[in-house]
C-alpha atoms as a PDB file:
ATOM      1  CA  UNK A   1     149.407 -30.836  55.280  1.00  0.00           C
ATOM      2  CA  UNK A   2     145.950 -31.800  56.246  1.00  0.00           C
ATOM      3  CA  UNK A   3     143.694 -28.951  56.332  1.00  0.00           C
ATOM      4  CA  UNK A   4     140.447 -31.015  56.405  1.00  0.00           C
ATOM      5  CA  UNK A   5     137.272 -32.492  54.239  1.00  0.00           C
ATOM      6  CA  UNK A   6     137.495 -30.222  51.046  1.00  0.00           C
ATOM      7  CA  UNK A   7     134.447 -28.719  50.028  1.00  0.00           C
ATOM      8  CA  UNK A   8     134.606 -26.270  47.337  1.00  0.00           C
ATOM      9  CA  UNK A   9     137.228 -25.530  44.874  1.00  0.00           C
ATOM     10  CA  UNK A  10     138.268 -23.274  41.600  1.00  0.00           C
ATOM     11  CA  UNK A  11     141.053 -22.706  39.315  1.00  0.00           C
ATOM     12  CA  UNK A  12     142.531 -19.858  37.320  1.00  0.00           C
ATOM     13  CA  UNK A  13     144.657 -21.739  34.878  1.00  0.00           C
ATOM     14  CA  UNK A  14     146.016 -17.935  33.204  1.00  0.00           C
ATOM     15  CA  UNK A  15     147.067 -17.035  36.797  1.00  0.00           C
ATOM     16  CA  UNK A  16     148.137 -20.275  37.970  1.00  0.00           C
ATOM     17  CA  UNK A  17     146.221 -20.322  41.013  1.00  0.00           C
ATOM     18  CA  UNK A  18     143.798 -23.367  42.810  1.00  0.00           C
ATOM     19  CA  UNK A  19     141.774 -22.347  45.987  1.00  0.00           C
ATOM     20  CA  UNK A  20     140.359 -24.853  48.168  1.00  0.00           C
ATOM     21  CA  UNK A  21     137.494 -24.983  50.842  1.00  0.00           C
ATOM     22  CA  UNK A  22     137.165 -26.986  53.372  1.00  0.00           C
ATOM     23  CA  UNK A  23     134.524 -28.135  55.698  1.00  0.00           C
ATOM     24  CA  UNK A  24     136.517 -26.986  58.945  1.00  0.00           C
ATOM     25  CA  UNK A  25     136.437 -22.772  57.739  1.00  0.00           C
ATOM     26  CA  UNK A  26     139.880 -23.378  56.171  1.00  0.00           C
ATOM     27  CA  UNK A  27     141.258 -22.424  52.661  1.00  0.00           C
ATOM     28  CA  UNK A  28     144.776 -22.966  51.146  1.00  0.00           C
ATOM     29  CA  UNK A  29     146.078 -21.520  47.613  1.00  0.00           C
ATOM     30  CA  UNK A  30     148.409 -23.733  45.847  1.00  0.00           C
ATOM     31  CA  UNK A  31     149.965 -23.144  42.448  1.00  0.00           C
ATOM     32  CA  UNK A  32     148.678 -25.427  39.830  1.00  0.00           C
ATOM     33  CA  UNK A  33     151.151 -26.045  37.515  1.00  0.00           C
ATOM     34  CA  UNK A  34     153.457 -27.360  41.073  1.00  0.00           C
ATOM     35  CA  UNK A  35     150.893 -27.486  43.635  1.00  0.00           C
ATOM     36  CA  UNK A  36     153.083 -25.394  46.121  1.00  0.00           C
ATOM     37  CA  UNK A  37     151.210 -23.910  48.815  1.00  0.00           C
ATOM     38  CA  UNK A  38     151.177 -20.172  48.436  1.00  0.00           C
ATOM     39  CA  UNK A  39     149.423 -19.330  51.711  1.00  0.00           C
ATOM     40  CA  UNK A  40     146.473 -20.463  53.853  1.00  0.00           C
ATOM     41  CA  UNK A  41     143.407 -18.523  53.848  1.00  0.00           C
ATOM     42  CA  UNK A  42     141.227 -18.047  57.744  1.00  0.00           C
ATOM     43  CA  UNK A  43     138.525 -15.796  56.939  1.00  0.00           C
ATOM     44  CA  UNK A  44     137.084 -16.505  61.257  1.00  0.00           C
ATOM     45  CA  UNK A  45     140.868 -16.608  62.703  1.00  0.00           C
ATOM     46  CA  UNK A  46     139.690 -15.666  66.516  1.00  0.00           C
ATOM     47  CA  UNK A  47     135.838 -17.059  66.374  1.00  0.00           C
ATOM     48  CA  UNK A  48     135.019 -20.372  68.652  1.00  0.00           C
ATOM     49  CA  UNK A  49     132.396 -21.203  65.895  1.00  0.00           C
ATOM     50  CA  UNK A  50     132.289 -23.740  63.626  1.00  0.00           C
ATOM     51  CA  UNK A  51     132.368 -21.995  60.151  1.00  0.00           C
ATOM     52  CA  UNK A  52     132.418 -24.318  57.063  1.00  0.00           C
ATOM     53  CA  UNK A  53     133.547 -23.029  53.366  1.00  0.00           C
ATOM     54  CA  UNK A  54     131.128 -24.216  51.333  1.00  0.00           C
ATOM     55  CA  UNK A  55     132.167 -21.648  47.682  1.00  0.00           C
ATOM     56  CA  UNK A  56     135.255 -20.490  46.654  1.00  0.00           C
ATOM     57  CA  UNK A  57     135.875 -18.621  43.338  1.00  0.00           C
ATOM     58  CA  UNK A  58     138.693 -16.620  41.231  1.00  0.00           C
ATOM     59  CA  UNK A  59     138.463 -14.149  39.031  1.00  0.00           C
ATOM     60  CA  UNK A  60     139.702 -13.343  36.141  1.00  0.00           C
ATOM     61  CA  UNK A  61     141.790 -10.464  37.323  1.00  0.00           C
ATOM     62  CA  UNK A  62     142.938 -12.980  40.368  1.00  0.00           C
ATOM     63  CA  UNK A  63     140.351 -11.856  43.241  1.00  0.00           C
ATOM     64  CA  UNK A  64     139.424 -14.700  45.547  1.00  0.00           C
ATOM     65  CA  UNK A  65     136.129 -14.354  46.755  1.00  0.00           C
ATOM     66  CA  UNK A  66     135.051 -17.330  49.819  1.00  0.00           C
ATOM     67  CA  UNK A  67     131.820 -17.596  51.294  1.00  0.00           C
ATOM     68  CA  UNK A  68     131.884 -19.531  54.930  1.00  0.00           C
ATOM     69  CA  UNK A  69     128.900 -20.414  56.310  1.00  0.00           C
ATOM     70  CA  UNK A  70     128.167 -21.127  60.340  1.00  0.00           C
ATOM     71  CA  UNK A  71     126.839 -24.429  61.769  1.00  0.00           C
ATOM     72  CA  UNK A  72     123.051 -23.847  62.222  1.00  0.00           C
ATOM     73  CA  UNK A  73     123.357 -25.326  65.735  1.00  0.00           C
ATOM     74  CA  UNK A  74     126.172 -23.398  66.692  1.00  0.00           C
ATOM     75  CA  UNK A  75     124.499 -20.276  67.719  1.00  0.00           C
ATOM     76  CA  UNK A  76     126.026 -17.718  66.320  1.00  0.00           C
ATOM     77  CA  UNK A  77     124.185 -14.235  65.846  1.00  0.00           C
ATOM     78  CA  UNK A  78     122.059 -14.407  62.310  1.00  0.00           C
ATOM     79  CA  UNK A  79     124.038 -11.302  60.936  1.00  0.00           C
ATOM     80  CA  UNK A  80     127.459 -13.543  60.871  1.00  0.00           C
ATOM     81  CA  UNK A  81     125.602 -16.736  59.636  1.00  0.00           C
ATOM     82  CA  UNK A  82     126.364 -16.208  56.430  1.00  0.00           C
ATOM     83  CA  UNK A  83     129.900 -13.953  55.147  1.00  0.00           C
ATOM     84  CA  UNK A  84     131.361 -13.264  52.112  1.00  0.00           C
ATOM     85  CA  UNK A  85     135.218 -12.334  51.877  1.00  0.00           C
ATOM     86  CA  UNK A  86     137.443 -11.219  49.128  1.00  0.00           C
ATOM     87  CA  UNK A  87     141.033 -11.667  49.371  1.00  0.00           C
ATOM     88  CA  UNK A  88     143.674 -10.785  47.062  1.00  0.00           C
ATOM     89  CA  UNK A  89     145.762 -13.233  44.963  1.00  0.00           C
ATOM     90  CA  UNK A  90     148.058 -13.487  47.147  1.00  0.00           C
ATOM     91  CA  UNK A  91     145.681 -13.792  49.930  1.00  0.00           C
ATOM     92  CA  UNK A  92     145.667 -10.113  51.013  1.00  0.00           C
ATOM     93  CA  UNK A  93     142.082  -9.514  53.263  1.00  0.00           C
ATOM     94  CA  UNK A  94     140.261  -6.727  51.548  1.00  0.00           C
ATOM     95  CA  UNK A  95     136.343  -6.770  52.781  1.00  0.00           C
ATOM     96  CA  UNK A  96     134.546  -9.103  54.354  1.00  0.00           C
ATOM     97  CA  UNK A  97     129.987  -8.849  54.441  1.00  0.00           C
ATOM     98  CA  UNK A  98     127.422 -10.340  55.929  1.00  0.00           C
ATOM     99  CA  UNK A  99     124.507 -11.746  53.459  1.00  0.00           C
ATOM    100  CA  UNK A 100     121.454 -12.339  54.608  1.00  0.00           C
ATOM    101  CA  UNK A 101     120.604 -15.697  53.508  1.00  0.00           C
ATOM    102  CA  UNK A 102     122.660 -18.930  52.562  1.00  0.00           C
ATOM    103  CA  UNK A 103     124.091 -18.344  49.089  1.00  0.00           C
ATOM    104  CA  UNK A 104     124.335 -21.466  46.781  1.00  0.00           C
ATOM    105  CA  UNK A 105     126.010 -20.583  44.096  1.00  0.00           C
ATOM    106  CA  UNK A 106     128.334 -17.849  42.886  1.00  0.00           C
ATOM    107  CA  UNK A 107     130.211 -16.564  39.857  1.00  0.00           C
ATOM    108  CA  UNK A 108     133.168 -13.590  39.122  1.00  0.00           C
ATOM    109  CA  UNK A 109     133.420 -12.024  36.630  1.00  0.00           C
ATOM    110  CA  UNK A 110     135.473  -8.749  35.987  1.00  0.00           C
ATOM    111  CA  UNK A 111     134.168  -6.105  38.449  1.00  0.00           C
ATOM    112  CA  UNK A 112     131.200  -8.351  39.940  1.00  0.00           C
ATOM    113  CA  UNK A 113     130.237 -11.199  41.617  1.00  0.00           C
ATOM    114  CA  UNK A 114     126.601 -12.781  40.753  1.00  0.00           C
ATOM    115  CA  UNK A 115     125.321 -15.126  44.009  1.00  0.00           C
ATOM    116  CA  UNK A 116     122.157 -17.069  43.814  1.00  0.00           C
ATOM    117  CA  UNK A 117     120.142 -16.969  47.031  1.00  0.00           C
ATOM    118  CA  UNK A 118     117.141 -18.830  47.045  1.00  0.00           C
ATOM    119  CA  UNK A 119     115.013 -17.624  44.262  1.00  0.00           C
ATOM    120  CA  UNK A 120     117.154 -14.086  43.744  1.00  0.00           C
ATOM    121  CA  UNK A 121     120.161 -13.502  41.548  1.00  0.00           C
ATOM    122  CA  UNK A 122     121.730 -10.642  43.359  1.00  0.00           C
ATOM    123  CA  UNK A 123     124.689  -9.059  41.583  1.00  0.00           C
ATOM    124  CA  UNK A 124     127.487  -7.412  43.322  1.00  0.00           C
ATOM    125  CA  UNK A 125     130.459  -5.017  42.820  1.00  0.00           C
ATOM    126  CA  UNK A 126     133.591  -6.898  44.277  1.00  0.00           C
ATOM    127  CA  UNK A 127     135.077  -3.907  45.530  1.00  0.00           C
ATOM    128  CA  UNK A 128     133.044  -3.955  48.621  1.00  0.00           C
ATOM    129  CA  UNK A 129     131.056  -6.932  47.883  1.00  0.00           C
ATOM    130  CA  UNK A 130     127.773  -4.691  47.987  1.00  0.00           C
ATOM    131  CA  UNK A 131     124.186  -5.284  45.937  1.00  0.00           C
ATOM    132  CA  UNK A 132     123.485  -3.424  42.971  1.00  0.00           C
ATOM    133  CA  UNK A 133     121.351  -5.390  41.820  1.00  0.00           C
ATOM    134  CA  UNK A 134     118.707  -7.932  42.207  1.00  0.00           C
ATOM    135  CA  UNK A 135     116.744 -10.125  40.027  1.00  0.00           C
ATOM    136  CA  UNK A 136     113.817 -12.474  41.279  1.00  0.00           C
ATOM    137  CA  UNK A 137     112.854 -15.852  40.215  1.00  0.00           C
ATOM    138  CA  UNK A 138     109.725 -18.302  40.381  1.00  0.00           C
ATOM    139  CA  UNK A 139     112.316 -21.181  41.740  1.00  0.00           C
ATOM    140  CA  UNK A 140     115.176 -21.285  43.477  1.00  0.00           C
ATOM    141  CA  UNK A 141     118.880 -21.268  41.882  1.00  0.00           C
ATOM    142  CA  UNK A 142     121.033 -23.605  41.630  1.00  0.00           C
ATOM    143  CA  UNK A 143     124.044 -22.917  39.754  1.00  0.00           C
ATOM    144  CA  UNK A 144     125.463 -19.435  38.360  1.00  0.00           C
ATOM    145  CA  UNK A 145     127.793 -19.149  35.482  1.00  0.00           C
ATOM    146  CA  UNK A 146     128.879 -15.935  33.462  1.00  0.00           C
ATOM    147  CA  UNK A 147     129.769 -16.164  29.703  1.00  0.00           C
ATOM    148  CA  UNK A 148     133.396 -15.180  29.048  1.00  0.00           C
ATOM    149  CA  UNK A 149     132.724 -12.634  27.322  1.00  0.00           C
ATOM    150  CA  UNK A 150     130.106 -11.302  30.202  1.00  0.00           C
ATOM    151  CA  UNK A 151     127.135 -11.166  27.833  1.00  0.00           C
ATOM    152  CA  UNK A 152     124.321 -13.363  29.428  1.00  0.00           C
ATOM    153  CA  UNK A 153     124.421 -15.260  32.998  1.00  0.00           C
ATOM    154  CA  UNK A 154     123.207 -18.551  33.025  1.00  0.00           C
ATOM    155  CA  UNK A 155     121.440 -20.259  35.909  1.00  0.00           C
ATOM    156  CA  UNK A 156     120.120 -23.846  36.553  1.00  0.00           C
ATOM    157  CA  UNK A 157     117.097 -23.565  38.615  1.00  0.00           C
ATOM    158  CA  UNK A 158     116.008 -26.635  41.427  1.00  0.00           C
ATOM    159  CA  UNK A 159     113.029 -27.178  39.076  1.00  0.00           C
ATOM    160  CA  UNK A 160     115.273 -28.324  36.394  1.00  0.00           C
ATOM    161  CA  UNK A 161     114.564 -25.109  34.162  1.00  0.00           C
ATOM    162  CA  UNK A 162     117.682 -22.696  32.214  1.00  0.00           C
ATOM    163  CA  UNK A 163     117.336 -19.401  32.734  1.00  0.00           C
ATOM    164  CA  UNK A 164     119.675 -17.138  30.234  1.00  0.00           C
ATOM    165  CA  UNK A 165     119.980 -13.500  31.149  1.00  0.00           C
ATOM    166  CA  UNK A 166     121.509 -11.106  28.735  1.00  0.00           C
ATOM    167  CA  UNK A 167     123.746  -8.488  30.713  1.00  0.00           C
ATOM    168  CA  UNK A 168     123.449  -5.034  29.564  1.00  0.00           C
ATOM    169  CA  UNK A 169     126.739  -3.456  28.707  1.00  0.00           C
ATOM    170  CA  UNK A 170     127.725  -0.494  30.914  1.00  0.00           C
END
């Protein structure tokens, strides 16, 4: 099956699970110890739009969070530009949000999912994929990666600097 240009992708080796993005608003979970499909992921089934799937990411209790992303010359209304969706593991819909600006890099982690857009980390609880809270840069992110054992969140900024953040426990 063709699904188109693949643009984003993570594993869960524990849970056996790849997800795959791809440039036409498409994503498919396979297994990775087989690669058998396990379903096909539309988070705009009925919209005309071009959406694209630029980030996809797992957790480690198997949610599947994809961000899709409109064409900026396809006109759609700015408060659908940008979406964020979680799914379950087995591709379940659960919530889907609108974000105000492009995100360029995510990470989940347990209960939360930390985006960088522009020059803000903004964390979020997965259940509803809301803010709760925001941190604000000099630069803009890059990159956004969350030790294993959740104590600091790393980001690469676009000026080439590592920022380390240590996460206070809750």
């Amino acid at each position: 099956m063709v699904f188109g240009k693949v643009s984003a992708v993570a594993l869960n080796m524990e849970l056996d699970i790849a997800v795959s993005g791809s440039l036409n608003g498409i994503c498919i979970i396979h297994t990775v110890q087989t690669g058998q499909l396990v379903c096909t992921l539309r988070p705009h089934p009925d919209d005309t739009h071009p959406y694209s799937i630029p980030l996809v990411g797992i957790g480690n209790l198997g949610t599947i969070v994809v961000y899709s992303a409109a064409s900026t010359k396809c006109g759609v209304q700015d408060e659908k530009k940008h979406m964020l969706h979680r799914y379950s593991v087995n591709g379940k819909p659960l919530v889907s949000v609108s974000v105000e600006e492009e995100i360029s890099d995510f990470a989940v982690r347990g209960q939360w999912l930390a985006g960088a857009q522009q020059n803000k980390l903004i964390v979020r609880s997965l259940d509803k994929l809301l803010p709760v809270h925001e941190v604000t840069l000099l630069a803009p992110i890059r990159t956004v990666k969350i030790t294993s054992k959740n104590t600091h969140v790393l980001l690469g900024l676009n000026d080439g600097k590592l920022i380390i953040l240590a996460v206070k426990p809750t």
